[in-house]
C-alpha atoms as a PDB file:
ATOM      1  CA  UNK A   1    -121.497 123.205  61.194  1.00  0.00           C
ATOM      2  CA  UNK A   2    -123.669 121.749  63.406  1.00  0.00           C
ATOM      3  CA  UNK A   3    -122.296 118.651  63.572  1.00  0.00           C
ATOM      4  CA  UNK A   4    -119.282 120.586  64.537  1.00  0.00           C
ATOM      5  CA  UNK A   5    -120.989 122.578  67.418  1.00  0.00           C
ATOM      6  CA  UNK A   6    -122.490 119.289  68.828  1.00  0.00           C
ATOM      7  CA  UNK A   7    -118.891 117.626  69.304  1.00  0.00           C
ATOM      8  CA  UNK A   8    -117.478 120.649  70.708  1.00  0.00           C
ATOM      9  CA  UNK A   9    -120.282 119.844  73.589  1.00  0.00           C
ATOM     10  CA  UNK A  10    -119.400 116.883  74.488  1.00  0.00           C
ATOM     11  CA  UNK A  11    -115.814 117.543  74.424  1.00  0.00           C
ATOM     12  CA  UNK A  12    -114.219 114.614  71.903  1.00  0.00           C
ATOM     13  CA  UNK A  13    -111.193 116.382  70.660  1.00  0.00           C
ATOM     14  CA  UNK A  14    -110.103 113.900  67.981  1.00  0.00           C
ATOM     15  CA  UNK A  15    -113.973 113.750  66.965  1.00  0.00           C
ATOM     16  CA  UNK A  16    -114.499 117.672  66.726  1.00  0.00           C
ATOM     17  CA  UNK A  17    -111.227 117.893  64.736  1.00  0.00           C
ATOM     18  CA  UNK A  18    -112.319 115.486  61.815  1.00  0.00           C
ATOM     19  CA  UNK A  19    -115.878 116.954  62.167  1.00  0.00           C
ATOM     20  CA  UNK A  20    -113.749 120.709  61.684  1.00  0.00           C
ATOM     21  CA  UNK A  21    -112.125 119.091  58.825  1.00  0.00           C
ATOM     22  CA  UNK A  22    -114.504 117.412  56.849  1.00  0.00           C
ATOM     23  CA  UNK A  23    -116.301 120.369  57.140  1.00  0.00           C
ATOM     24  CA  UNK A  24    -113.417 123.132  55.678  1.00  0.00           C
ATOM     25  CA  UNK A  25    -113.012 120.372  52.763  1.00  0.00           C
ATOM     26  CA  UNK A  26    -116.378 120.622  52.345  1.00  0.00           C
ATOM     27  CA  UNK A  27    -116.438 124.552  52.180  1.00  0.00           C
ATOM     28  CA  UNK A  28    -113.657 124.310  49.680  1.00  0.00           C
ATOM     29  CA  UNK A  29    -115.583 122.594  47.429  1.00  0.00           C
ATOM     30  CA  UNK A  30    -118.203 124.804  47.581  1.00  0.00           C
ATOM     31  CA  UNK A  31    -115.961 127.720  46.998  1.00  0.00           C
ATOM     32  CA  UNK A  32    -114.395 125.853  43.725  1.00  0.00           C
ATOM     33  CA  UNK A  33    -118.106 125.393  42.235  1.00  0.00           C
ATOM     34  CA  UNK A  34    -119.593 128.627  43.110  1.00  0.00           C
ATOM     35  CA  UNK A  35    -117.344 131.125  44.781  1.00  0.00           C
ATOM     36  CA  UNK A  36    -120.047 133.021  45.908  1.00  0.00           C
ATOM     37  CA  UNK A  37    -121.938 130.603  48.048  1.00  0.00           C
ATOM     38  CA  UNK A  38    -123.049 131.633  51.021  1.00  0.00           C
ATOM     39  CA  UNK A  39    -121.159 128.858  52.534  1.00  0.00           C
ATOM     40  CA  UNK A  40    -117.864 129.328  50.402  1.00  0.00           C
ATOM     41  CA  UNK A  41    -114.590 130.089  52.103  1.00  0.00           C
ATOM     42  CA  UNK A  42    -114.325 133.880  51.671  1.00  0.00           C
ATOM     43  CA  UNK A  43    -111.193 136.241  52.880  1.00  0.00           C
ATOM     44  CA  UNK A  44    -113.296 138.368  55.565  1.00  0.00           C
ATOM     45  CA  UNK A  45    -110.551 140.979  55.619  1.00  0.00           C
ATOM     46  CA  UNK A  46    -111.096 141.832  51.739  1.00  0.00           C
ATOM     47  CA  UNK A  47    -114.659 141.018  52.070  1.00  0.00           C
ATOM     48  CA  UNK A  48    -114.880 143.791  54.973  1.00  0.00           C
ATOM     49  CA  UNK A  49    -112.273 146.171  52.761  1.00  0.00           C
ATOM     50  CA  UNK A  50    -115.363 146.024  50.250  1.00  0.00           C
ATOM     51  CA  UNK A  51    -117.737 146.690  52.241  1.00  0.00           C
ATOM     52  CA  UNK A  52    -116.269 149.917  53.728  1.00  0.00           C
ATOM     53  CA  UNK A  53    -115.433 150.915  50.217  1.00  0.00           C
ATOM     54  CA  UNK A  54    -118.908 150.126  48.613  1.00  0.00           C
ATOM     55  CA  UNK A  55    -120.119 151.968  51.853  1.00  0.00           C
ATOM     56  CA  UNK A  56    -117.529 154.990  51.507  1.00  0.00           C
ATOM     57  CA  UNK A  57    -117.644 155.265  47.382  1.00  0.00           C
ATOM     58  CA  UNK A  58    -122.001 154.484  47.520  1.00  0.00           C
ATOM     59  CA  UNK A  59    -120.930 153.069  44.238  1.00  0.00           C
ATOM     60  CA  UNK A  60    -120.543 149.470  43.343  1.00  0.00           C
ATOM     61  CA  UNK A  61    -118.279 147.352  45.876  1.00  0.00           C
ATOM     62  CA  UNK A  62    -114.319 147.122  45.399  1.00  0.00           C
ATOM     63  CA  UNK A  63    -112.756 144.275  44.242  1.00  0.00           C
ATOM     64  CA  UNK A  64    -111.407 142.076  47.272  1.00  0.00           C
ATOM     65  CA  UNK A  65    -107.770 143.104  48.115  1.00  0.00           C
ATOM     66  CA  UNK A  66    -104.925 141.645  46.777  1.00  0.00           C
ATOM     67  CA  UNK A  67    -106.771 138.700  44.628  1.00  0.00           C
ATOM     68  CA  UNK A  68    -103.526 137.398  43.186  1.00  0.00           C
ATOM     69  CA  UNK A  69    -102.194 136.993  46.745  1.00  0.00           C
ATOM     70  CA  UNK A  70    -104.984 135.474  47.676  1.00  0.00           C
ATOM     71  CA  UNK A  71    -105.111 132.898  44.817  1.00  0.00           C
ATOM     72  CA  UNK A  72    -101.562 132.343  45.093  1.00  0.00           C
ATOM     73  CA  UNK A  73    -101.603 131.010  48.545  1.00  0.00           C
ATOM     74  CA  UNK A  74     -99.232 134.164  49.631  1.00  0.00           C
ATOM     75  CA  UNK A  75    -100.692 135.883  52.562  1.00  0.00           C
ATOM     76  CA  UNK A  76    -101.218 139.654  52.168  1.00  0.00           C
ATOM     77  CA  UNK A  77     -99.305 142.118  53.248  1.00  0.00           C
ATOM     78  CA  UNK A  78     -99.467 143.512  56.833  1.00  0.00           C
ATOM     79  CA  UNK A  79    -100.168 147.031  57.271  1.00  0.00           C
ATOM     80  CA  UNK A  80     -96.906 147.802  58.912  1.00  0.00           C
ATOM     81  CA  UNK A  81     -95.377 145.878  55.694  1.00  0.00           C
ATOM     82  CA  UNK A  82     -97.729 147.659  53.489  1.00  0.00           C
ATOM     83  CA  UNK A  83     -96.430 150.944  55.067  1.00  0.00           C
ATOM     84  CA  UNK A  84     -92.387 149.777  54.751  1.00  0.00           C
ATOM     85  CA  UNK A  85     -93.540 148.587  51.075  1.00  0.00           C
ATOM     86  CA  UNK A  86     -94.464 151.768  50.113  1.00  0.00           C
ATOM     87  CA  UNK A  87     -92.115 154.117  52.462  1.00  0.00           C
ATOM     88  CA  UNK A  88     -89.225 152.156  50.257  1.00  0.00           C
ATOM     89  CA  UNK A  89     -90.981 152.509  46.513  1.00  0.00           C
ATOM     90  CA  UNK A  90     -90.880 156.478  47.680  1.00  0.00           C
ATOM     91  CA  UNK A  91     -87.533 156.437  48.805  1.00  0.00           C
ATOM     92  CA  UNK A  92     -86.493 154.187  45.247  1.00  0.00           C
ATOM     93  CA  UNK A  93     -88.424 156.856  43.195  1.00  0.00           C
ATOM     94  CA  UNK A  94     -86.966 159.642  44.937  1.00  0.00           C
ATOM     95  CA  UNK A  95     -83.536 158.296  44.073  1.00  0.00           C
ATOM     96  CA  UNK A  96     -83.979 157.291  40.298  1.00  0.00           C
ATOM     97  CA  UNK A  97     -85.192 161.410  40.321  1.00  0.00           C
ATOM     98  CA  UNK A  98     -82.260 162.406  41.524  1.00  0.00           C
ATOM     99  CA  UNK A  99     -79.942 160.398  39.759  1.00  0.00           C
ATOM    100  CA  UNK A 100     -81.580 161.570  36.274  1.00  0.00           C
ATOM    101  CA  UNK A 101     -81.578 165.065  37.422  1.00  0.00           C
ATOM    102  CA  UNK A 102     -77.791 164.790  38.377  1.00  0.00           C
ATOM    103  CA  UNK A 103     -77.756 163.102  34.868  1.00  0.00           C
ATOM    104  CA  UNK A 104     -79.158 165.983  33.192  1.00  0.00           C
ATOM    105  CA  UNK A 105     -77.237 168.200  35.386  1.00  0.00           C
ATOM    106  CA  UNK A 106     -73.606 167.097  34.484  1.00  0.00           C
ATOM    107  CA  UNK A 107     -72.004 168.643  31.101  1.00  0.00           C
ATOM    108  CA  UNK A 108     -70.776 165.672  29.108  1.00  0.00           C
ATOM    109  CA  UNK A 109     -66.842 165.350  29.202  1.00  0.00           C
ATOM    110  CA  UNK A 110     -64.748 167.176  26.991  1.00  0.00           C
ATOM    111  CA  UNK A 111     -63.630 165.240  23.893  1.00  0.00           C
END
């Protein structure tokens, strides 16, 4: 990181981008031997999520958001998507309701 900071100074582009990545490969690493590291590559928008939650619940923190999206190089969802996401499950459940109840509704034909 340092090494990072000191090339930003004096302004050598191509330098501060290997610097950048040699660094992230290095914080990968870290995060595939010992995820929690204090140097390991962590999703601050789960990490934050956890926080509030540990915070909110006073019990133990919440797992991070959306690990298998996370793991599976997918980003997660937005929260306008999250919204749409679950405005449509609604709508889908409302409709399978209906249908049975129609279902249960209608005499079977006559023979």
């Amino acid at each position: 990181g340092e090494a990072v900071a000191a090339a930003k100074r004096t302004g050598d582009k191509p330098d501060v981008e290997r610097k950048v990545k040699a660094l992230v490969e290095l914080k990968q690493e870290i995060t595939e031997i010992d995820p929690s590291h204090p140097l390991a590559v962590v999703d601050k928008k789960a990490k934050k999520a956890a926080e509030k939650a540990a915070k909110k619940g006073g019990g133990e923190p919440a797992a991070p958001a959306a690990p298998a999206a996370a793991e599976g190089g997918e980003k997660p969802l937005s929260k306008n998507a999250q919204k749409a996401l679950a405005k449509k499950q609604a709508k889908d459940k409302r409709k399978a309701a209906a249908i049975e109840a129609n279902k249960a509704a209608t005499p079977p034909p006559p023979p």
